[in-house]
N, C-alpha and C. Protein backbone atom coordinates (compact mmCIF):
# COMPACT_ATOMS: atom_id res chain seq x y z
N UNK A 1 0.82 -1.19 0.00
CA UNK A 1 0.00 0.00 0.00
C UNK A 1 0.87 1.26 0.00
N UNK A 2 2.09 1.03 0.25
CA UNK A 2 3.24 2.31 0.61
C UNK A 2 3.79 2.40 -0.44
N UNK A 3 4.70 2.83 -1.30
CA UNK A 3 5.37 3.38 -2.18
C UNK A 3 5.00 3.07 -3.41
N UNK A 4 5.60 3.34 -4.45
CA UNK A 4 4.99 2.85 -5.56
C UNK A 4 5.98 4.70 -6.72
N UNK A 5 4.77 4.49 -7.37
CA UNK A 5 5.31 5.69 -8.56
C UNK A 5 4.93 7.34 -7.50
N UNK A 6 3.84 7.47 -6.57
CA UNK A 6 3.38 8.66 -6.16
C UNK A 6 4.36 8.64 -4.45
N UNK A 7 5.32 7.93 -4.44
CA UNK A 7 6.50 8.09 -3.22
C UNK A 7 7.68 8.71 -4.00
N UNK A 8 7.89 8.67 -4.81
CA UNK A 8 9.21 8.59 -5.30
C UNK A 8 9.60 10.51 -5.49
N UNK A 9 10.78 10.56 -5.34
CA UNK A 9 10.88 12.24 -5.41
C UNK A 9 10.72 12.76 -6.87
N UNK A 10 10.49 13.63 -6.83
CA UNK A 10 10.26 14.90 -8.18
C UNK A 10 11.06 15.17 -9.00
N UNK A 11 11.50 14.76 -10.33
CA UNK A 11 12.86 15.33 -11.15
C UNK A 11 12.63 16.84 -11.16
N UNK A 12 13.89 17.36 -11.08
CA UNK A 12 14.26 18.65 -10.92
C UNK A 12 13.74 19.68 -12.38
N UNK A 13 13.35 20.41 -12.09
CA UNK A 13 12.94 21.37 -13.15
C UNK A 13 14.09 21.34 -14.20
N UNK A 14 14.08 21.32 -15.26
CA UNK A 14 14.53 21.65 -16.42
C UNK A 14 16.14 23.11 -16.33
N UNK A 15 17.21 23.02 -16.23
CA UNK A 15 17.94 24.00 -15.84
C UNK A 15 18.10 24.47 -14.41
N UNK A 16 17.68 23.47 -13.45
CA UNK A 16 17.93 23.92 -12.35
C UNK A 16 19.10 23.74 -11.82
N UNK A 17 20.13 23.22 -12.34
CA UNK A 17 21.42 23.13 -12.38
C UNK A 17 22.52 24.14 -12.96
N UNK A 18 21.48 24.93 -13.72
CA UNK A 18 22.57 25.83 -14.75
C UNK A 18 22.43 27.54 -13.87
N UNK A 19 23.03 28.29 -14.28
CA UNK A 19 23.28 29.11 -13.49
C UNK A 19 21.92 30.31 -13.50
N UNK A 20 21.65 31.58 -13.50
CA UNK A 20 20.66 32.44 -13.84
C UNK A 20 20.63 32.87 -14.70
N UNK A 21 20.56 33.28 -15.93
CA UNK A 21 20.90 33.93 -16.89
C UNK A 21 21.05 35.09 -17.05
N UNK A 22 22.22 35.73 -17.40
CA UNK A 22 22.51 37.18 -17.75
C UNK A 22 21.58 37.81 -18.29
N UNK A 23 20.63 38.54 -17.88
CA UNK A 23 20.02 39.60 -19.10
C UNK A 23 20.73 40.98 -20.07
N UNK A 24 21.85 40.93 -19.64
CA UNK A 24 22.40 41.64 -20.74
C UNK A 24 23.10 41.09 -21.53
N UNK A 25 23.54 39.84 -22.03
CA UNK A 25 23.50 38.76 -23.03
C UNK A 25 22.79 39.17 -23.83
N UNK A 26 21.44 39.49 -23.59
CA UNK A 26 20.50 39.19 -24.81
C UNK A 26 20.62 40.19 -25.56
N UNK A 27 20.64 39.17 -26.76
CA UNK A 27 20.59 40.61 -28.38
C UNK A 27 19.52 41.19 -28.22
N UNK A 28 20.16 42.45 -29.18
CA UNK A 28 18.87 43.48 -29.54
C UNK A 28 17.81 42.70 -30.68
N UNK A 29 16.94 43.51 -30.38
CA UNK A 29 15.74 43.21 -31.62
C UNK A 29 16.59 43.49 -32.95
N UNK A 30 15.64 42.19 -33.90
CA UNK A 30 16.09 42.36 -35.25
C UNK A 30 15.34 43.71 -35.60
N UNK A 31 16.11 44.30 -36.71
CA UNK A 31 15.57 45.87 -37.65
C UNK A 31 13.78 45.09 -38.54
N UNK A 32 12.98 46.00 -38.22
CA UNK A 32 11.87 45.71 -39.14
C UNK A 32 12.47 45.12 -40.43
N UNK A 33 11.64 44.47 -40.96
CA UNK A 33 11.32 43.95 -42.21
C UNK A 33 10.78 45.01 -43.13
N UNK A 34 11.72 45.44 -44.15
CA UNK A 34 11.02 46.64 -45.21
C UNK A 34 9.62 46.10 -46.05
N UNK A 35 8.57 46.99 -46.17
CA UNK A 35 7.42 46.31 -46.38
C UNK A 35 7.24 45.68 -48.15
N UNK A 36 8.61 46.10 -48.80
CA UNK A 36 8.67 45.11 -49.90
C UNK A 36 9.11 43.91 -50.08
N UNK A 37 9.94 44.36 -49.17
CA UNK A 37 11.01 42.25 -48.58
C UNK A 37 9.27 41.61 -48.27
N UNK A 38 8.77 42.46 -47.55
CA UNK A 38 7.72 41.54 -46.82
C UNK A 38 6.88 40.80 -47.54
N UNK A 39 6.32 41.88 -48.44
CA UNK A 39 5.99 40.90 -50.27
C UNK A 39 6.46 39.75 -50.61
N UNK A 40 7.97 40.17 -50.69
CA UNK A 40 8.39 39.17 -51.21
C UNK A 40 8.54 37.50 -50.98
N UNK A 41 8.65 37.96 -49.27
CA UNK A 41 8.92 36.96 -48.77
C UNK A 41 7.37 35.84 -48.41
N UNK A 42 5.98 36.47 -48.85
CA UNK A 42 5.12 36.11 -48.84
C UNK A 42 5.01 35.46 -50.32
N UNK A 43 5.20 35.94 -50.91
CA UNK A 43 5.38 35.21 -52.27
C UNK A 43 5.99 33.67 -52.63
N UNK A 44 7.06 34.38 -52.21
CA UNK A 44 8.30 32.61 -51.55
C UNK A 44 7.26 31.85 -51.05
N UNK A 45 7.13 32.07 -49.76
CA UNK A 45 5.99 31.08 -49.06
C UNK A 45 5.02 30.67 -49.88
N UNK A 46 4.39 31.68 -50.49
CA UNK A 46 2.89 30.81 -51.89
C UNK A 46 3.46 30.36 -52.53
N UNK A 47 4.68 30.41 -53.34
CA UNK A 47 5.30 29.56 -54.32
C UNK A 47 5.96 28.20 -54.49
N UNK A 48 6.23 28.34 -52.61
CA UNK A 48 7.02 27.09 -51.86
C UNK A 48 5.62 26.40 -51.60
N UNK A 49 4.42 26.52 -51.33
CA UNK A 49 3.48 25.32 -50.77
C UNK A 49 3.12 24.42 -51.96
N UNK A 50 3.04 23.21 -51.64
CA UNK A 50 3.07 22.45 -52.74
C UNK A 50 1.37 22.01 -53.40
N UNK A 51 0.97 22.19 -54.28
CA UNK A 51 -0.41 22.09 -55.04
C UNK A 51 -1.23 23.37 -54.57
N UNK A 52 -0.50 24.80 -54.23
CA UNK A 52 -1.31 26.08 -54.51
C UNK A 52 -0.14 26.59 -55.31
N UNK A 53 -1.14 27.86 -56.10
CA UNK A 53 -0.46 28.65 -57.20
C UNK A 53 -1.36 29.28 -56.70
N UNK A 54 -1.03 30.44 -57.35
CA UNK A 54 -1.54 31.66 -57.38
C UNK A 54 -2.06 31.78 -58.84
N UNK A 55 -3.91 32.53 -58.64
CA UNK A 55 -4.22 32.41 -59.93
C UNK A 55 -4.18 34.01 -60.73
N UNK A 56 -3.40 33.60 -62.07
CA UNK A 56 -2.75 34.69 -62.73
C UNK A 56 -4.24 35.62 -62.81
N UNK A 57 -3.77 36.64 -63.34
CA UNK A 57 -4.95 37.59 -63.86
C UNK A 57 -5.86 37.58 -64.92
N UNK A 58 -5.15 36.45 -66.35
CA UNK A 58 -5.84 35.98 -66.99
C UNK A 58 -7.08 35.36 -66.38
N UNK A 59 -6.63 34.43 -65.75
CA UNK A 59 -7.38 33.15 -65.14
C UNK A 59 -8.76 34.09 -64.92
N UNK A 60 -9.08 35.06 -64.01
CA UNK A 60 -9.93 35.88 -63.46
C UNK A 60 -10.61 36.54 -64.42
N UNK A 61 -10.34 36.87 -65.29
CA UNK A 61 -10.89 37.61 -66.27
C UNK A 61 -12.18 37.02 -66.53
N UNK A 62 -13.25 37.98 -66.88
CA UNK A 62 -14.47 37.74 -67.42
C UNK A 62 -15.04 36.48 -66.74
N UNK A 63 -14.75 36.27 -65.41
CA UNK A 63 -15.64 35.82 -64.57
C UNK A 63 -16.57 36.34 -63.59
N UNK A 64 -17.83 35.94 -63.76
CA UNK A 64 -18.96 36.86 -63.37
C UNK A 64 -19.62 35.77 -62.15
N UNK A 65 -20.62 36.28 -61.08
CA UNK A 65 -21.58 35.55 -60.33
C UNK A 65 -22.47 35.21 -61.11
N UNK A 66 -23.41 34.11 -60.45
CA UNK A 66 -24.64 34.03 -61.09
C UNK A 66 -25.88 34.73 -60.59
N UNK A 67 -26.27 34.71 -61.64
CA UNK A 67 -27.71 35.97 -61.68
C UNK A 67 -28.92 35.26 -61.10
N UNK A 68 -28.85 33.31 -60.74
CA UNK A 68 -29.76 33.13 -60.32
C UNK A 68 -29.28 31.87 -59.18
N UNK A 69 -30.30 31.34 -58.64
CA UNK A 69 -29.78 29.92 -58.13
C UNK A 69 -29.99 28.69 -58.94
N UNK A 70 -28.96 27.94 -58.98
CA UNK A 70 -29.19 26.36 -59.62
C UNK A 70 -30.19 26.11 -59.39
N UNK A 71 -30.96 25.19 -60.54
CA UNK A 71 -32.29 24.38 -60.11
C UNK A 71 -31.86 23.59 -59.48
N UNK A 72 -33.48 22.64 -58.38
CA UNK A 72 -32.71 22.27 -57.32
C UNK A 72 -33.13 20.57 -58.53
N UNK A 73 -32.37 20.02 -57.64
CA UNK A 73 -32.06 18.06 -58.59
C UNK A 73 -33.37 17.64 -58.25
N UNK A 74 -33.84 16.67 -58.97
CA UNK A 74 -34.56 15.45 -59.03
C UNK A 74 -34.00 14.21 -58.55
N UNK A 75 -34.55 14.21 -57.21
CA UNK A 75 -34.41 12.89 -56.29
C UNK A 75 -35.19 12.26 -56.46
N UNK A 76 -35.29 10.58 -56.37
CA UNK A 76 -36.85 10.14 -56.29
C UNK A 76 -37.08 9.69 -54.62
N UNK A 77 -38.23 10.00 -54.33
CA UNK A 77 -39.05 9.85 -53.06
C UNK A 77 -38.82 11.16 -51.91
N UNK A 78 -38.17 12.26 -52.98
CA UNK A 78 -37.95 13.50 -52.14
C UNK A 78 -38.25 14.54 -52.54
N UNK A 79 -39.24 15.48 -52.40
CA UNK A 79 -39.99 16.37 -53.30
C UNK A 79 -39.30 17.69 -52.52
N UNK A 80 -38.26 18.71 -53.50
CA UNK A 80 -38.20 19.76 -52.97
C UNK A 80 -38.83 21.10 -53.65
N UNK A 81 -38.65 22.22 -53.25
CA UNK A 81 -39.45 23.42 -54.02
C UNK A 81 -38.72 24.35 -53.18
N UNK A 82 -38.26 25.52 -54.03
CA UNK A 82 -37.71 26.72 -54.03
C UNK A 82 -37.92 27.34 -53.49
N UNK A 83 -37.72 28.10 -52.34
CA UNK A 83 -37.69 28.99 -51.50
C UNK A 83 -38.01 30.27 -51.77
N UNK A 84 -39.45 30.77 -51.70
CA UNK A 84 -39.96 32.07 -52.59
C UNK A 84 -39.26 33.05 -51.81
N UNK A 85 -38.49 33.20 -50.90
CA UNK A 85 -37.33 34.39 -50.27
C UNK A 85 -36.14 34.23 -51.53
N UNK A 86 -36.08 33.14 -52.07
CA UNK A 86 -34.63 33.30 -52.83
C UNK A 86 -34.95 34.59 -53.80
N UNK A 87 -33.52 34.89 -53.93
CA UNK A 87 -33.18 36.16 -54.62
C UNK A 87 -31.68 36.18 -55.55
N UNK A 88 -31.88 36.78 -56.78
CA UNK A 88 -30.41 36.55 -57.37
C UNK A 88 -29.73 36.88 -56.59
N UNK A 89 -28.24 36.58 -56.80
CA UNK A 89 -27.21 36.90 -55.77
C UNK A 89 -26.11 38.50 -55.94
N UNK A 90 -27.33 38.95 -56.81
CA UNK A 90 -26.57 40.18 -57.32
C UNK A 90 -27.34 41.02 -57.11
N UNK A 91 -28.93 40.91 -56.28
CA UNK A 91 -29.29 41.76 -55.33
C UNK A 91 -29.12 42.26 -54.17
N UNK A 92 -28.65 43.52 -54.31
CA UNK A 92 -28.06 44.45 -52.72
C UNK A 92 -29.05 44.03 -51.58
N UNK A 93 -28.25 44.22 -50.56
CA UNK A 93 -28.76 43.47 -49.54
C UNK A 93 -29.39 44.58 -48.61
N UNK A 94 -30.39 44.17 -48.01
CA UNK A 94 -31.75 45.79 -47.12
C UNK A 94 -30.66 46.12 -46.44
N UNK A 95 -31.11 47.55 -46.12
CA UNK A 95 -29.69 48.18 -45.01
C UNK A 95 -30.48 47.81 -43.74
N UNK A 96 -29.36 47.47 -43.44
CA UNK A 96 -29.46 47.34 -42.01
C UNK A 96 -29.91 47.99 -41.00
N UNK A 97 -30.49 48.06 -40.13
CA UNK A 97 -31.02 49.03 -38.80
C UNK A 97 -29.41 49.31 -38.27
N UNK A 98 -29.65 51.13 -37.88
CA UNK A 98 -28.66 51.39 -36.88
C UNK A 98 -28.29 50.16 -35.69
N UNK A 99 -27.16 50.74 -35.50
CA UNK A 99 -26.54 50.14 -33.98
C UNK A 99 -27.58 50.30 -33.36
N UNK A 100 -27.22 49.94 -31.82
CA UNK A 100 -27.77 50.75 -30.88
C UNK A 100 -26.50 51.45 -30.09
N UNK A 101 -26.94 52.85 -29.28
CA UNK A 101 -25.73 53.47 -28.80
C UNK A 101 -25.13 52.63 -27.43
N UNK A 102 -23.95 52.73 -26.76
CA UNK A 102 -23.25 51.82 -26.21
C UNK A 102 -23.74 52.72 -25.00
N UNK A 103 -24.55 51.47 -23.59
CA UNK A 103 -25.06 51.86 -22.66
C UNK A 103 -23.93 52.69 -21.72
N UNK A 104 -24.77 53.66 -21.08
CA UNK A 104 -23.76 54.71 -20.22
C UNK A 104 -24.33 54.12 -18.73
N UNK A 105 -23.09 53.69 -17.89
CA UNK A 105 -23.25 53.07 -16.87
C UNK A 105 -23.46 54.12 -15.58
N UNK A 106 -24.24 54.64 -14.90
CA UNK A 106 -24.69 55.31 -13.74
C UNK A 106 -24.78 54.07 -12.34
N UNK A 107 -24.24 55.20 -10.97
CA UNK A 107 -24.28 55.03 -9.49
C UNK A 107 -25.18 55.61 -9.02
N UNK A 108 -25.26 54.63 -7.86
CA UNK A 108 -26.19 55.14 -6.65
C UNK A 108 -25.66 55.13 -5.56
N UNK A 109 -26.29 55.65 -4.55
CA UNK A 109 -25.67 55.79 -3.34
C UNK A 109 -25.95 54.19 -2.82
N UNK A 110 -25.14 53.77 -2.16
CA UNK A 110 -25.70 52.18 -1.75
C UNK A 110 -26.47 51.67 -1.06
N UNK A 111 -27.22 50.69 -1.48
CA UNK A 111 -28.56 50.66 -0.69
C UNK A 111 -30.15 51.24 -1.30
N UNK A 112 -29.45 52.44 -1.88
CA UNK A 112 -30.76 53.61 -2.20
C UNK A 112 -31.02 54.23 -3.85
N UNK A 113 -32.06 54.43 -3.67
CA UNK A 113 -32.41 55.01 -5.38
C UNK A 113 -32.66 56.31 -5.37
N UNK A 114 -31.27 56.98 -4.62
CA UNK A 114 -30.73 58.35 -4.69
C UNK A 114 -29.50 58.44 -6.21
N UNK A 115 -30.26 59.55 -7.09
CA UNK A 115 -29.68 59.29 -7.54
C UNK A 115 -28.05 60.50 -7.86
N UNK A 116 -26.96 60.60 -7.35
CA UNK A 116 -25.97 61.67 -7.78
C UNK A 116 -26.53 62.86 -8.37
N UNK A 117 -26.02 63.91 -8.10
CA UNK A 117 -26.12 65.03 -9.21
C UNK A 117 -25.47 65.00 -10.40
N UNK A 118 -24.45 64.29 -10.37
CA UNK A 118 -23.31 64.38 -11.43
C UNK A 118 -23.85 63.16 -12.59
N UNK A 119 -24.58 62.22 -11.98
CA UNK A 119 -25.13 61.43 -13.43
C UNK A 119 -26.43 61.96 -14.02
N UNK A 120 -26.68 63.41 -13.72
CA UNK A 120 -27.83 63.39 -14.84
C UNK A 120 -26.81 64.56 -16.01
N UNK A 121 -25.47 64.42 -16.12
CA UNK A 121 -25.18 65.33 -17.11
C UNK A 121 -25.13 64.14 -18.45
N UNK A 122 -24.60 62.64 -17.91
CA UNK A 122 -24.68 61.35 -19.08
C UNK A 122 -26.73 61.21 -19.54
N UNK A 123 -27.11 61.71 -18.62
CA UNK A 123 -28.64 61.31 -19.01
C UNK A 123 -29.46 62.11 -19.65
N UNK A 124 -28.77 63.52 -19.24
CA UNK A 124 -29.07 64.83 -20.84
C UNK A 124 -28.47 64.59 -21.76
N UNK A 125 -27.60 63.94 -21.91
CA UNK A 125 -26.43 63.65 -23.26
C UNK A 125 -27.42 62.42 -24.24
N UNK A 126 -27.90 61.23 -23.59
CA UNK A 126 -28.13 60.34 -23.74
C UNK A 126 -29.51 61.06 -24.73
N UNK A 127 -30.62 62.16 -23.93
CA UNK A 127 -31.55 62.42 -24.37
C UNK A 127 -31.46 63.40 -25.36
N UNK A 128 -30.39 64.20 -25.50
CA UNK A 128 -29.95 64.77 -27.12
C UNK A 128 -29.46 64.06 -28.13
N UNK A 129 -28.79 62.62 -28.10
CA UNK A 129 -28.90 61.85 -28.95
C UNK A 129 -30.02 61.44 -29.54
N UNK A 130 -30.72 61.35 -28.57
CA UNK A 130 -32.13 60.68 -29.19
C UNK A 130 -32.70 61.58 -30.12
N UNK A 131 -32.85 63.19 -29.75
CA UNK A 131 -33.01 64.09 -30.31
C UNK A 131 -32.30 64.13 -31.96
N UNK A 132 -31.42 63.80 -31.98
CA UNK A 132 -30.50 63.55 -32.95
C UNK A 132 -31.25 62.71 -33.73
N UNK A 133 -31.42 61.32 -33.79
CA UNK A 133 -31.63 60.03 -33.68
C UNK A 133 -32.74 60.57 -34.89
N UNK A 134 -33.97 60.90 -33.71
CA UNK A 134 -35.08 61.16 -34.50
C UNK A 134 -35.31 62.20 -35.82
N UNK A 135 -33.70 63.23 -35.69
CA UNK A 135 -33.91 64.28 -36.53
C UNK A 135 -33.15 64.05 -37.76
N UNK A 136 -32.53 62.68 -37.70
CA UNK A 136 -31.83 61.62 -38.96
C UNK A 136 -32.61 60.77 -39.46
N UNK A 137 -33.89 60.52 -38.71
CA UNK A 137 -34.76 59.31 -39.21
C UNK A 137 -34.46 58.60 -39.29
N UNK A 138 -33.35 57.93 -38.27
CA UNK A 138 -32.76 56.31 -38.31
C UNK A 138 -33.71 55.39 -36.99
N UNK A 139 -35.50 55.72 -37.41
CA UNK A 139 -36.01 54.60 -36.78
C UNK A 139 -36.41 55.24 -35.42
N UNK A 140 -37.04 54.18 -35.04
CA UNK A 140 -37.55 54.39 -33.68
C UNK A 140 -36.87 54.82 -32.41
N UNK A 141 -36.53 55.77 -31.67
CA UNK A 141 -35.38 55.73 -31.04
C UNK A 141 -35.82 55.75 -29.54
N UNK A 142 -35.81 54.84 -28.95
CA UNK A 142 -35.86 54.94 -27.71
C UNK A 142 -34.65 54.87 -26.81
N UNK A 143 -35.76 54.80 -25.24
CA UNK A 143 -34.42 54.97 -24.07
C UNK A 143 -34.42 53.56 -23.68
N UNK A 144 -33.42 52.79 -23.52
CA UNK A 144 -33.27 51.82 -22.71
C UNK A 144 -33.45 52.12 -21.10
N UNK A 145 -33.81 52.29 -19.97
CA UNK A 145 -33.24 52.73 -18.57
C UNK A 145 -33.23 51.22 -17.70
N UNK A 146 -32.29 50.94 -17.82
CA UNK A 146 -31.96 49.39 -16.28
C UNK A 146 -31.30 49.99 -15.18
N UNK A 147 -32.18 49.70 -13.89
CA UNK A 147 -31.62 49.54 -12.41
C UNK A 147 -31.20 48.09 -12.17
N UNK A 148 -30.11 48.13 -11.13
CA UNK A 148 -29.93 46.86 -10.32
C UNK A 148 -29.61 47.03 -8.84
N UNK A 149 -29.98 45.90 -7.89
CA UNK A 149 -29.97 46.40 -7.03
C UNK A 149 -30.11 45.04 -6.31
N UNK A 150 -29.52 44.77 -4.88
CA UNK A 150 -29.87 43.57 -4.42
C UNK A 150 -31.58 43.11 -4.08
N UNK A 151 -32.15 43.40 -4.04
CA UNK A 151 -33.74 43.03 -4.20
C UNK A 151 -34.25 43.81 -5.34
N UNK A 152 -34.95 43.36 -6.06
CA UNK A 152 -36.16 43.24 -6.85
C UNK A 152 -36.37 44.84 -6.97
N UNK A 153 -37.21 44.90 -5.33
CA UNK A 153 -37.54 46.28 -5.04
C UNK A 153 -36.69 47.90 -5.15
N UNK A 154 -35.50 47.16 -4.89
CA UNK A 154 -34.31 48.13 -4.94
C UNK A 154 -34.46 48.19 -6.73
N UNK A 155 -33.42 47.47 -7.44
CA UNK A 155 -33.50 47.38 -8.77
C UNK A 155 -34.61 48.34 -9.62
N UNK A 156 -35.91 47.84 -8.78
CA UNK A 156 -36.91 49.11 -10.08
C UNK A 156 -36.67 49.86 -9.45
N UNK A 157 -36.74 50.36 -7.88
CA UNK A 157 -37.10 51.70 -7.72
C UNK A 157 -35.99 52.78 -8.47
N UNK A 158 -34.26 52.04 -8.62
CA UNK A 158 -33.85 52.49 -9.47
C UNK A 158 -34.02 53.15 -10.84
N UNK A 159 -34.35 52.10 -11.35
CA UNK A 159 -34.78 52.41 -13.01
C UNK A 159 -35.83 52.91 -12.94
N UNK A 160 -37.03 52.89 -12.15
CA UNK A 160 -37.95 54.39 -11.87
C UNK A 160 -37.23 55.56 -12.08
N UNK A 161 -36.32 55.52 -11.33
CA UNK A 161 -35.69 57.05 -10.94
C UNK A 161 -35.34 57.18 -12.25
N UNK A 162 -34.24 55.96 -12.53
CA UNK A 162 -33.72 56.63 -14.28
C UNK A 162 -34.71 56.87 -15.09
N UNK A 163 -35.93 56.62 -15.27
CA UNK A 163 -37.00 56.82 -15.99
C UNK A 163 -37.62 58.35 -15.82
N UNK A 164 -37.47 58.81 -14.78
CA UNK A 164 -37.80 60.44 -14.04
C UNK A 164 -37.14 61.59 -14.33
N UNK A 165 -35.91 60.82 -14.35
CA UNK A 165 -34.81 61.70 -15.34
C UNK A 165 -34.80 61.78 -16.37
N UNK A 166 -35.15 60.94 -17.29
CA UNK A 166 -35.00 60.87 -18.09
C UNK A 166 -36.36 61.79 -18.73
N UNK A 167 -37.48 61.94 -17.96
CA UNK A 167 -38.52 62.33 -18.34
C UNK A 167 -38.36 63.80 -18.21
N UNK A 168 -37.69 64.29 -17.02
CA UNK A 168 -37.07 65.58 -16.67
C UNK A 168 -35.94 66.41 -18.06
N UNK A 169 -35.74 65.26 -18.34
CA UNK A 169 -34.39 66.16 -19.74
C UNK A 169 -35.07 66.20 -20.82
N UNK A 170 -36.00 65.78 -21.02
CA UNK A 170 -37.30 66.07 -22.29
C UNK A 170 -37.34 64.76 -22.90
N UNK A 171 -37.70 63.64 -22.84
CA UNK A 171 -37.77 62.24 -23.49
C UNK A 171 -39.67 62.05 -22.88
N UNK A 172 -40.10 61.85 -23.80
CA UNK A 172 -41.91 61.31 -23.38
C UNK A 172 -41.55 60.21 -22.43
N UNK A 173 -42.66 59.88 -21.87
CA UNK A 173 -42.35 58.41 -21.03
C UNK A 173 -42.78 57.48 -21.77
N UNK A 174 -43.27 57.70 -22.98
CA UNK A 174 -43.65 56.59 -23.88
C UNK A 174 -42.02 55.65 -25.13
N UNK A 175 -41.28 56.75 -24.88
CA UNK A 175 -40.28 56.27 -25.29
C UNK A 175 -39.28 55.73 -24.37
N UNK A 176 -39.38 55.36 -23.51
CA UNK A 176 -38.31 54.99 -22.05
C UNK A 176 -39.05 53.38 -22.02
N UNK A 177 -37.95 52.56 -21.89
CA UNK A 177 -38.21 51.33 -21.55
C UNK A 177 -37.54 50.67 -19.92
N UNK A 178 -38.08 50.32 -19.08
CA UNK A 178 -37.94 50.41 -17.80
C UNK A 178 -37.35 48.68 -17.87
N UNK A 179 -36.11 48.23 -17.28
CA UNK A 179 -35.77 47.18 -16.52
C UNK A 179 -35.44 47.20 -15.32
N UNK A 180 -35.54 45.86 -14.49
CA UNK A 180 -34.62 45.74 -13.33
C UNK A 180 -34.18 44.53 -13.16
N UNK A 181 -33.12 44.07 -12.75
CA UNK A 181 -32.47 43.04 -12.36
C UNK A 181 -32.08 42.77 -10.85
N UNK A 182 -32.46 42.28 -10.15
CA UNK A 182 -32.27 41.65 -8.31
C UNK A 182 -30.98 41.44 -8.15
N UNK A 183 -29.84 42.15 -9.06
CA UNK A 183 -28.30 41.54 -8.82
C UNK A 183 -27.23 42.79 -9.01
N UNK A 184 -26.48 42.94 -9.16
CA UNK A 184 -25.57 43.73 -8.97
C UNK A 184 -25.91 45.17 -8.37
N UNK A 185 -24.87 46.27 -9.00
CA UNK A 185 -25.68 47.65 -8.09
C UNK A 185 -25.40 48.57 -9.75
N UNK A 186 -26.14 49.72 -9.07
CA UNK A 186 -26.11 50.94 -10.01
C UNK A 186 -26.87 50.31 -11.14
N UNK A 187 -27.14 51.34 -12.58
CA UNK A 187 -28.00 51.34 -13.41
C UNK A 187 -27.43 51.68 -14.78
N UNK A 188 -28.12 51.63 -15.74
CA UNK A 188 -27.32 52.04 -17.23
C UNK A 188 -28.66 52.84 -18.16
N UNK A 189 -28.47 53.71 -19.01
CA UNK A 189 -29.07 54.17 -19.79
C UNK A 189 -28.34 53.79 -21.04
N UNK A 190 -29.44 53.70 -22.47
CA UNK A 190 -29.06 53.41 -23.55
C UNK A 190 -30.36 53.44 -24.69
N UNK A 191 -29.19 53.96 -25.49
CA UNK A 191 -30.42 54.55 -27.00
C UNK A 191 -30.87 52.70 -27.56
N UNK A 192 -31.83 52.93 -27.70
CA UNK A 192 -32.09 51.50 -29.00
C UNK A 192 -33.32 51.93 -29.89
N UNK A 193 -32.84 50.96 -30.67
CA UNK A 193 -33.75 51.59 -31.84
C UNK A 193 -34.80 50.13 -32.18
């Protein structure tokens, strides 16, 4: 029951015999690579891998996408049909909806849904974007407002408050969307569209 492979002592780390090493030994850094060597030397490498080439410019020429999708095959005992969303592949694609703006994180005093003087200057900022927002016509622009807080109760009464402010810097309350979360502390405001 006593010895075996997990008795036996520990081989010594790797160089623990050799001395410390000088750090002023060590060479300087090599000089950059000029950014045409660097070409070049990428070239070497594509030329050295074995079954890639590089395809000349001929090769490319007067090759186009297709304007539609392949018909789909004839299986037997498998009936498929075309996807009335398909679209040639040389139709531009819908623009996209804005971002949304990157939430601005606000404190509270701890414990309480007092909120600083100094965070309602991020929560007038927040509500001239919106102002913005709407005067670009990029969509619906609302307020995000999340409290958190260790209970439930704490958490909204937060994001109440951010909601009050927010109503105070000129935002309707119809555009403010109210969360709370029972976990961490402090609150965030944020544009979404």
């Amino acid at each position: 029951m006593e010895g075996g492979a997990i008795a036996q002592n520990r081989q010594p780390p790797p160089g623990a015999d050799q001395p410390y090493p000088n750090l002023a030994d060590v060479p300087p850094a090599p000089a950059p690579t000029p950014p045409g060597e660097q070409a070049a030397i990428a070239n070497r490498a594509r030329a050295s891998t074995p079954g890639v080439s590089p395809p000349s410019p001929g090769a490319l020429a007067g090759l186009e996408l297709p304007a539609a999708p392949p018909p789909l095959p004839k299986i037997p005992g498998l009936r498929l049909t075309q996807s009335p969303a398909a679209t040639p592949l040389a139709a531009p694609a819908p623009a996209a909806p804005p971002p949304n703006g990157p939430p601005v994180a606000l404190a509270f005093a701890p414990g309480s849904a007092i909120l600083p003087a100094a965070d309602l200057a991020p929560i007038g900022a927040i509500a001239a974007e919106r102002v913005k927002a709407i005067a670009a016509e990029r969509g619906n622009a609302n307020i995000l407002a999340g409290g958190f807080g260790e209970s439930f109760a704490l958490a909204l009464a937060r994001a109440q408050r951010l909601g009050e402010a927010l109503t105070a810097a000129g935002v309707p309350a119809s555009a403010i969307k109210l969360v709370a979360q029972p976990s961490g502390s402090g609150g965030f405001v944020q544009l979404v569209y």
